[in-house]
Protein backbone atom coordinates (compact mmCIF):
# COMPACT_ATOMS: atom_id res chain seq x y z
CA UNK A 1 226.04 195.38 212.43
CA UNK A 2 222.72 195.69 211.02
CA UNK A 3 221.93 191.99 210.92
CA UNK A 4 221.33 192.69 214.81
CA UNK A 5 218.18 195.14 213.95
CA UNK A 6 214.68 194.18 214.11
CA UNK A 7 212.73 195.38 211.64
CA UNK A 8 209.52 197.95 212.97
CA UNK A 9 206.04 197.78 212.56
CA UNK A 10 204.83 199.99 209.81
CA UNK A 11 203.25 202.83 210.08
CA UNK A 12 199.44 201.73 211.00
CA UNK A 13 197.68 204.91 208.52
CA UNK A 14 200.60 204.23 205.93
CA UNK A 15 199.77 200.64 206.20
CA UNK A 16 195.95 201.33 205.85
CA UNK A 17 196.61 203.37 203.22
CA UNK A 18 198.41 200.47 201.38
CA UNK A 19 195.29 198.36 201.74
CA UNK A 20 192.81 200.99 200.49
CA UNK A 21 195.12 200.79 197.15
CA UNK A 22 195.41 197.00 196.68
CA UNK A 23 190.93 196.85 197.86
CA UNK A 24 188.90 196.02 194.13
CA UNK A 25 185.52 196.79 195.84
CA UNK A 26 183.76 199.41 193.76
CA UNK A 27 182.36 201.21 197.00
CA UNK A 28 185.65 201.74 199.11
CA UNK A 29 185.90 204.37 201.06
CA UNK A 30 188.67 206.19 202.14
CA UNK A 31 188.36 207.76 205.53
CA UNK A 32 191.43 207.64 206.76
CA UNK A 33 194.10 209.64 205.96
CA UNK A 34 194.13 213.03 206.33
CA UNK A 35 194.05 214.82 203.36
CA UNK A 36 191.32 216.77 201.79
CA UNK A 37 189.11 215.78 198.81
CA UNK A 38 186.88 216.25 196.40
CA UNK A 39 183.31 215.40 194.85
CA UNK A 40 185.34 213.00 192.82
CA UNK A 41 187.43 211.80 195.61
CA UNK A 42 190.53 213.38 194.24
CA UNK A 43 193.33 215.87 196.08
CA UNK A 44 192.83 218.19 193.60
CA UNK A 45 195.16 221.29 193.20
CA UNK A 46 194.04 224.35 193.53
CA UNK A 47 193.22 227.00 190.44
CA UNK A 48 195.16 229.62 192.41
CA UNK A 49 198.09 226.97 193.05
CA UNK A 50 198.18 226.29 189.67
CA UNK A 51 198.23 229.81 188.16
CA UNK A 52 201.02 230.97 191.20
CA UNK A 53 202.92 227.85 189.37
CA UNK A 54 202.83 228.87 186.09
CA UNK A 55 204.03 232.25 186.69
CA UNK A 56 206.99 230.22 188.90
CA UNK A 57 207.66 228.33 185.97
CA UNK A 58 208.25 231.52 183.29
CA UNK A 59 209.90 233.84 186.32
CA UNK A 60 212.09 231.91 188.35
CA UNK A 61 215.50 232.79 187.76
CA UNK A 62 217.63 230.29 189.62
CA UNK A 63 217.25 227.24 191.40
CA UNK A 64 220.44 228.20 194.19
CA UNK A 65 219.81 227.46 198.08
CA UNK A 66 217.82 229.29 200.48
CA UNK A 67 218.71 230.38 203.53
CA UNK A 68 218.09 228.07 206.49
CA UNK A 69 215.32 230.80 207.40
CA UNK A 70 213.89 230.20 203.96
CA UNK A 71 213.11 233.91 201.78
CA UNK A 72 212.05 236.84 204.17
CA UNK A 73 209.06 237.89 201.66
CA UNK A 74 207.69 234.24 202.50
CA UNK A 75 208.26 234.69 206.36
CA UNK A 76 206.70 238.27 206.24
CA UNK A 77 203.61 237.05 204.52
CA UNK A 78 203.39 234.14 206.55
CA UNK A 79 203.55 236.04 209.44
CA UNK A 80 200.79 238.27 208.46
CA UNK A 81 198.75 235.24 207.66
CA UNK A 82 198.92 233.92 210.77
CA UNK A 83 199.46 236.75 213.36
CA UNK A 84 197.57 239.55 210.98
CA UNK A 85 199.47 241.98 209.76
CA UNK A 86 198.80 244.88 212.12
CA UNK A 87 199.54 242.26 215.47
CA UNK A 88 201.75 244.16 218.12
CA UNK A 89 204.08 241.34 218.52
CA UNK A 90 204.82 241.68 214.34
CA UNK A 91 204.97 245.60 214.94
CA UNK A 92 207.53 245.65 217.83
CA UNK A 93 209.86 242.94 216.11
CA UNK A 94 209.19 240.11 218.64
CA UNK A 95 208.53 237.62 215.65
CA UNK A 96 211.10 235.08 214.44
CA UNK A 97 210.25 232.91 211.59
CA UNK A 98 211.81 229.73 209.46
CA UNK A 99 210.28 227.85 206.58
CA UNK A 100 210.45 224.34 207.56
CA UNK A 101 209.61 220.71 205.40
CA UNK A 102 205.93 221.00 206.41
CA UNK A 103 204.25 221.38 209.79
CA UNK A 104 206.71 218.30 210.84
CA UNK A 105 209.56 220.00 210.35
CA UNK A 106 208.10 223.01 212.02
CA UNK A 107 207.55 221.28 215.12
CA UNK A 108 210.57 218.90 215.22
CA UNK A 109 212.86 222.38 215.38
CA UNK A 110 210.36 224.16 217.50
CA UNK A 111 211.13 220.70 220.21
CA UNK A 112 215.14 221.00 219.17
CA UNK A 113 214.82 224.81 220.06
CA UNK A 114 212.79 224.41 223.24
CA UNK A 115 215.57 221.64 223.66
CA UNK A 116 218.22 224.10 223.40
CA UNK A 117 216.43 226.48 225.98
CA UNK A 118 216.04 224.01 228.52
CA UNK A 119 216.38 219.96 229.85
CA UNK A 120 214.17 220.06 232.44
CA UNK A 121 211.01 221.22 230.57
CA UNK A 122 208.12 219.32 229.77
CA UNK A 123 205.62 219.97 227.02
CA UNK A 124 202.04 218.55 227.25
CA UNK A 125 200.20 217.11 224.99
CA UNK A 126 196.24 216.95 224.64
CA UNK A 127 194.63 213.59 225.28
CA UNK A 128 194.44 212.84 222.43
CA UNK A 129 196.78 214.10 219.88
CA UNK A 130 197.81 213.84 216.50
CA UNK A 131 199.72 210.62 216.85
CA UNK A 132 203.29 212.27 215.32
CA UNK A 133 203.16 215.36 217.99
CA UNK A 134 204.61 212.43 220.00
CA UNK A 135 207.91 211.18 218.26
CA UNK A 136 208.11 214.22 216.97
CA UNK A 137 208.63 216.00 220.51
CA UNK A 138 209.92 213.19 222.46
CA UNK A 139 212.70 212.61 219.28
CA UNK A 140 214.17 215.72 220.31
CA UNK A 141 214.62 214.71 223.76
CA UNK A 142 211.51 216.73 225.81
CA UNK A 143 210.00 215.07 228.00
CA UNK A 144 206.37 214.52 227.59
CA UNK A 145 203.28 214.62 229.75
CA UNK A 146 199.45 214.64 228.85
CA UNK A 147 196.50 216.26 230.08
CA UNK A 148 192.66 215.52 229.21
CA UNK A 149 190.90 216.84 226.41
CA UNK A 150 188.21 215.15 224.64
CA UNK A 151 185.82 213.13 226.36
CA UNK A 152 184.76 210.36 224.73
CA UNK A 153 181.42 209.64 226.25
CA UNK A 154 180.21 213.50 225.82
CA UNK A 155 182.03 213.97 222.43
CA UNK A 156 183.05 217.16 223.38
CA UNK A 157 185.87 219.03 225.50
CA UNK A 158 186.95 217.76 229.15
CA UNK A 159 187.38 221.34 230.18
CA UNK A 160 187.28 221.17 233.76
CA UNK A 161 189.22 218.11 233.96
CA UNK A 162 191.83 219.88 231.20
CA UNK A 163 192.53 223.13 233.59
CA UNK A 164 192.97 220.87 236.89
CA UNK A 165 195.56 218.91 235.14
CA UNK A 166 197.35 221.70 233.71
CA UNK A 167 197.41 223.21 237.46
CA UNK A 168 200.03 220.36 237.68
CA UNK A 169 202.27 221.68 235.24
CA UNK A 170 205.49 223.67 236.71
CA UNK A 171 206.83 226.93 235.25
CA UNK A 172 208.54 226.84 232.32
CA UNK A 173 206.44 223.50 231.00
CA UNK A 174 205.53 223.99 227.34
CA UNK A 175 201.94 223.24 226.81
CA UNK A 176 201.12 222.17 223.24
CA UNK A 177 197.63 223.22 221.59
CA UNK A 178 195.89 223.13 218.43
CA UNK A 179 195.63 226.16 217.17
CA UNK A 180 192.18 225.07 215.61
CA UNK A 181 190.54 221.72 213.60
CA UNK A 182 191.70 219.69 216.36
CA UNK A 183 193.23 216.39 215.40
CA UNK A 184 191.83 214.00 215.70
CA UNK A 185 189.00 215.05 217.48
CA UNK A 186 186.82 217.85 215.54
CA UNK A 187 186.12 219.57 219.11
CA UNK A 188 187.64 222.66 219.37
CA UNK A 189 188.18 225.65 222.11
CA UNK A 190 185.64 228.22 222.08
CA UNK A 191 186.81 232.01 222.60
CA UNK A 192 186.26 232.16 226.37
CA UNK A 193 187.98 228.74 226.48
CA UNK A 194 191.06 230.23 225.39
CA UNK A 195 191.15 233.24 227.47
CA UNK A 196 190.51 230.71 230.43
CA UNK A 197 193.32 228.73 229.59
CA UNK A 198 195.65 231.43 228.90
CA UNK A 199 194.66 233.21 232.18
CA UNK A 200 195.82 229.53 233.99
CA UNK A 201 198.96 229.46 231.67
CA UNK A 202 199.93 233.00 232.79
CA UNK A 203 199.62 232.45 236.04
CA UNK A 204 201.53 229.58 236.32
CA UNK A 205 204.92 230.80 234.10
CA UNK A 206 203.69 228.35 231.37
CA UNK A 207 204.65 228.73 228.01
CA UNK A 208 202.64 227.92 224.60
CA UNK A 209 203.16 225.85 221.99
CA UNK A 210 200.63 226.06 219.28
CA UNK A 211 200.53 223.67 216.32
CA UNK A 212 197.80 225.51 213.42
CA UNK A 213 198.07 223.50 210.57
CA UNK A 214 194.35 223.59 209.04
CA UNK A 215 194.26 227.86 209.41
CA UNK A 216 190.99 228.21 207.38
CA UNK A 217 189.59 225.16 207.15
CA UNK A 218 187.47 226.09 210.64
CA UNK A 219 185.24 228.93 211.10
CA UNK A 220 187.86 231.31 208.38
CA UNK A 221 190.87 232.25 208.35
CA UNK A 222 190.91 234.90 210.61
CA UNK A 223 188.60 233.50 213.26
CA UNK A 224 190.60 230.30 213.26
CA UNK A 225 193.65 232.31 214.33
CA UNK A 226 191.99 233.47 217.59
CA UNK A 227 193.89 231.11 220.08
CA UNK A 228 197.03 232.02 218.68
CA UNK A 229 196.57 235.84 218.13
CA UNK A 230 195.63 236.16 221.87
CA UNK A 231 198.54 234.20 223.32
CA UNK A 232 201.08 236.32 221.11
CA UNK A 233 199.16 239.59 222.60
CA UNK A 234 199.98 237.85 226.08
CA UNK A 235 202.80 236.51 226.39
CA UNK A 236 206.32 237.23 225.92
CA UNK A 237 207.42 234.18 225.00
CA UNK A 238 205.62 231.33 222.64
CA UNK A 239 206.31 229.20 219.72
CA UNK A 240 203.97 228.41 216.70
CA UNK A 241 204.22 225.90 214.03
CA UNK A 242 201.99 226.17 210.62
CA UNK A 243 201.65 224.27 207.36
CA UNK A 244 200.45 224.61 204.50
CA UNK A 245 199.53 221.36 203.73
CA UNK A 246 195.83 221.16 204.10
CA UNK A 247 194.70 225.26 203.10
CA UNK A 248 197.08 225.82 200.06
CA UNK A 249 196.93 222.01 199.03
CA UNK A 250 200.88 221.55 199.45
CA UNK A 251 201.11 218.26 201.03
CA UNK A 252 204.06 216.76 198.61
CA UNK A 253 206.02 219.83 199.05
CA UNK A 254 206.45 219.83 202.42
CA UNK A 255 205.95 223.98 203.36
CA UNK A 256 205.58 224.74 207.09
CA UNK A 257 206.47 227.73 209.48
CA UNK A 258 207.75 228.06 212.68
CA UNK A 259 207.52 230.97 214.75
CA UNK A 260 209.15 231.78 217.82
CA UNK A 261 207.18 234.91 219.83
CA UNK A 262 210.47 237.07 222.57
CA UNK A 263 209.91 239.16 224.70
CA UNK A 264 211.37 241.94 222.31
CA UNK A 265 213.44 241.94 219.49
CA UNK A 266 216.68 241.44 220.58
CA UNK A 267 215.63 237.91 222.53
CA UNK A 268 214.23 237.40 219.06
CA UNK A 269 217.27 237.68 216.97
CA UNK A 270 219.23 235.59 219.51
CA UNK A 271 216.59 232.86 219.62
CA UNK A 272 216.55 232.73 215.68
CA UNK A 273 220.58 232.93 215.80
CA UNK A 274 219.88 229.36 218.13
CA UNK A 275 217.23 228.34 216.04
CA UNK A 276 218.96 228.72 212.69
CA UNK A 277 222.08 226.98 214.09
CA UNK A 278 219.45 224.09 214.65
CA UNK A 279 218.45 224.49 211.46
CA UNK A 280 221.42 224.13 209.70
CA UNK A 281 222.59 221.17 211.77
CA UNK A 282 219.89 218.87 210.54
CA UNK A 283 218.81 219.88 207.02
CA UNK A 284 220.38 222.83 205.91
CA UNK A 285 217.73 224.97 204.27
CA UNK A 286 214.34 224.00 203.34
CA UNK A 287 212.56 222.78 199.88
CA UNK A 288 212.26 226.39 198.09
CA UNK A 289 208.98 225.28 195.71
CA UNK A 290 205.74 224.97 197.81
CA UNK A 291 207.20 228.37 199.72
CA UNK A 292 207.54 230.27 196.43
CA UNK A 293 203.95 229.56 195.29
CA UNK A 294 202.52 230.68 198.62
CA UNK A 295 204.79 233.84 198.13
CA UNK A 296 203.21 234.53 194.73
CA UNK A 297 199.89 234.06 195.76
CA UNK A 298 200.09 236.12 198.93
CA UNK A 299 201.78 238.81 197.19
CA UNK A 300 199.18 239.12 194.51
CA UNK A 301 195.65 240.50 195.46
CA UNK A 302 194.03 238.91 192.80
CA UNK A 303 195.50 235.19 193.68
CA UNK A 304 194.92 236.19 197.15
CA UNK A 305 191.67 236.63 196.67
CA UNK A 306 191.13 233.30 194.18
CA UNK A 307 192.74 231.09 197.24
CA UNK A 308 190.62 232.13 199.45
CA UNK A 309 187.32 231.86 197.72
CA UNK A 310 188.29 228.29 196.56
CA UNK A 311 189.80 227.52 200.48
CA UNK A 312 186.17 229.08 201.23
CA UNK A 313 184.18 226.18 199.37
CA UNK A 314 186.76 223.35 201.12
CA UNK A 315 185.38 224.80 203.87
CA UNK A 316 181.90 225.12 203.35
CA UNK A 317 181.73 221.53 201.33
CA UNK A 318 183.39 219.72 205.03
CA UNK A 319 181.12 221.75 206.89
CA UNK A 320 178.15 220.79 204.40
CA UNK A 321 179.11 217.24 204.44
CA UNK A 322 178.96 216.99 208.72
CA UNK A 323 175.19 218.39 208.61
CA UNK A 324 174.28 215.27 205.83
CA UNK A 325 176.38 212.78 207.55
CA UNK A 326 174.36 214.03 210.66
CA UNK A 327 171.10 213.99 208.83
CA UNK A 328 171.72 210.36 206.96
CA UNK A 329 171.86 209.15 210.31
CA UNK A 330 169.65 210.51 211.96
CA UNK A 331 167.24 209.29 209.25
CA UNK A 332 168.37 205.56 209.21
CA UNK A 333 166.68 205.00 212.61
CA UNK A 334 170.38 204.28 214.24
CA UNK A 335 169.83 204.43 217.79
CA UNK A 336 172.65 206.99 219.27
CA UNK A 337 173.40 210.89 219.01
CA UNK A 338 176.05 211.69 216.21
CA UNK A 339 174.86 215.61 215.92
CA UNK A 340 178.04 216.06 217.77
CA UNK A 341 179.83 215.58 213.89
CA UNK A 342 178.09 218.83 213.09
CA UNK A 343 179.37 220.90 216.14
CA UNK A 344 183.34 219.56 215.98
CA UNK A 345 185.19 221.64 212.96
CA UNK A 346 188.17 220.75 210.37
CA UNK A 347 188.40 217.13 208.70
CA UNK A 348 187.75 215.03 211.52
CA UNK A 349 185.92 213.57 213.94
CA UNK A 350 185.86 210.39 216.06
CA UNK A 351 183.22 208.34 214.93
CA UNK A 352 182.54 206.43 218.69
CA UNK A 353 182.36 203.73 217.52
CA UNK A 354 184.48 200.85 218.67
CA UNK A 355 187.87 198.96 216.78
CA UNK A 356 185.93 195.58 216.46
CA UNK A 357 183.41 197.51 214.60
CA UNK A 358 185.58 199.61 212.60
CA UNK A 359 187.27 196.46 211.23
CA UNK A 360 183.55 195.25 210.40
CA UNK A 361 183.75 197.99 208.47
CA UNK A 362 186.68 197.38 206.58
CA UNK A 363 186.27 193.87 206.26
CA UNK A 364 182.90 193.75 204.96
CA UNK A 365 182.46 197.53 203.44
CA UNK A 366 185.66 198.45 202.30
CA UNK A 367 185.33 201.01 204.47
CA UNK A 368 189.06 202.34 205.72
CA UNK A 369 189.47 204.20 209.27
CA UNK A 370 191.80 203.54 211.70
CA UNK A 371 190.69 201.80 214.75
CA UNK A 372 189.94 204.98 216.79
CA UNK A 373 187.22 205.21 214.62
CA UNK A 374 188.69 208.47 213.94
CA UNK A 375 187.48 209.56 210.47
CA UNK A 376 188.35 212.26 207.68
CA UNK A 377 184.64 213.79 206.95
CA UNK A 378 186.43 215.00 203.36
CA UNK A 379 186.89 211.53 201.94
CA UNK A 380 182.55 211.37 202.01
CA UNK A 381 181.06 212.51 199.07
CA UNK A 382 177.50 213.22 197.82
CA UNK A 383 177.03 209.26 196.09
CA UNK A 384 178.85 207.75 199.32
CA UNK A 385 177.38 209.10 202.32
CA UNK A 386 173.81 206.81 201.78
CA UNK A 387 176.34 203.79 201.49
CA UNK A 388 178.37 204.56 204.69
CA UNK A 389 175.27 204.88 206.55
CA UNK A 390 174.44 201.64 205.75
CA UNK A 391 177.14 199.82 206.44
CA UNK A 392 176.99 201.91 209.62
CA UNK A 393 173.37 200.71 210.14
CA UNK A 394 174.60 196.94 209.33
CA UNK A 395 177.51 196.87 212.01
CA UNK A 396 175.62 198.63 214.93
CA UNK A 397 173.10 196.84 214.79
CA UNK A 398 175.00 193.51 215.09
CA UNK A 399 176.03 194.63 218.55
């Protein structure tokens, strides 16, 4: 039988990724995959990670199964984290939660769920999107459509052109949103945005989907959680998928969160009886390690407070490195308008440039982005920035 399968392409950032490693050039640069780095170019882990761990290491009693939902001290604190702990849908009991394998697995059971609830539902999808939202979804059988989001030629939002498409969308669609850092773009919804769009998505019976996985890495942790804040105050029913990938520095351990938001809290404990069932079909119960070291440091002021001064500086070094990237450029004489880099939020941005030229890159520079020209601001650093620009400089003006 499987002599008759055909073997797939690989993954094309996984595949990038393999020829960043094998690259000897002393300047390569890394701008592709999207995880967060240092000065030094290193993923480092963080002090309050570390500490959280140690105390793991001399107070963890057993190492016995989970429950599918994961522990409820993690979901509470999650919760709070992402809702705020005085929200009215957390107060009346409208709040389900599950600790899923990273923001994937959050969304993959949010789609089985929303499977579950109903066949004839389609969730959209910004134009673009993180290129996994797709197989994720569409692996669990929803259908998918798209509307417009970033414009290319403006570098910012397609706003008008977003709301007319989503007039399309029937009641009971499921319309999928970044919670905030949008990926891949950088350009995210201001506050007025989001009240437009939920005033369209109320209107029309359409339900939200938000995926938040970079919660902090935006404007802060609490203004990042605007979007998804006011749709819970809204709307009786929504779903919400988180990681902790990117703020807590968890990639390898796979820690996520899904929330489902009922109407009131008996919907809610019926939805999570679906959901768990879901759950418990496809993996069982989730990886217990990268949950209990956001559980320690959530329940402890003082690591609390250590997390989110060092998620503070991730922040501010990103944010730091858009308004140099900006400046470098703007310096080198390069004929074109990148200040957008500076406005967009979160690790990336499209560069504009086009895939002929981002090969350039990579062929000549050891520069690595994929051909979007989609790149992770994090992987610059304070030596590197002078030699991207020139590279940069070198390949546009070629054109």
């Amino acid at each position: 039988m499987f002599e008759h399968l055909h073997p797939l392409p690989q993954d094309p950032i996984l595949s990038m990724l393999a020829d960043y490693r094998a690259d000897t050039h002393p300047n390569k640069l890394d701008l592709g995959i999207g995880v967060y780095k240092d000065e030094q170019g290193n993923t480092p882990i963080m002090q309050a990670v570390k500490d959280a761990e140690s105390r793991l290491l001399t107070t963890e009693q057993s190492k016995s199964y989970t429950a599918p939902a994961g522990t409820p001290a993690y979901n509470q604190l999650a919760s709070a984290l992402v809702f705020g702990a005085d929200h009215p849908a957390l107060k009346d009991q409208r709040i389900v939660s599950a600790q899923t394998p990273g923001g994937c697995g959050a969304l993959r059971m949010g789609a089985e769920f929303l499977r579950g609830c109903s066949q004839k539902s389609r969730v959209w999808v910004s134009l673009p999107t993180w290129a996994n939202h797709i197989p994720l979804l569409a692996g669990a059988g929803l259908e998918i459509a798209e509307y417009p989001y970033y414009d290319y030629a403006t570098k910012g939002i397609q706003f008008e052109a977003m709301l007319k498409t989503l007039e399309q969308a029937s009641a009971g669609d499921f319309i999928l949103l970044h919670g905030c850092c949008h990926n891949p773009s950088g350009a995210d919804l201001n506050r007025e945005q989001w009240h437009a769009v939920a005033d369209l998505m109320a209107r029309k019976g359409l339900i939200p989907f938000v995926d938040m996985a970079y919660q902090g890495l935006g404007n802060g942790l609490e203004e990042d959680a605007f979007g998804v804040r006011l749709l819970a105050q809204r709307f009786p029913e929504m779903l919400v998928a988180t990681s902790c990938s990117k703020n807590f520095g968890l990639y390898r351990e796979r820690t996520g969160t899904l929330f489902i938001v009922a109407a009131n809290r008996a919907e809610a404990e019926t939805a999570g009886s679906q959901l768990f069932s879901k759950i418990r079909s496809h993996y069982s119960m989730p990886p217990a390690h990268g949950a209990a070291i956001v559980e320690t440091i959530l329940s402890d002021t003082a690591l609390t407070a250590s997390w989110e001064r060092e998620l503070a500086a991730m922040r501010e070094r990103i944010q730091g490195l858009r308004q140099q990237l900006v400046a470098a450029i703007t310096a080198s004489g390069i004929d074109g308008d990148f200040t957008f880099i500076q406005q967009q939020l979160g690790m990336f941005s499209f560069l504009g440039i086009t895939p002929q030229q981002v090969e350039q890159l990579r062929q000549d520079y050891s520069i690595y982005m994929i051909n979007s020209s989609r790149m992770n601001v994090a992987g610059l650093n304070q030596d590197s920035i002078d030699y991207f620009v020139s590279a940069l400089t070198e390949v546009l003006s070629a054109r």
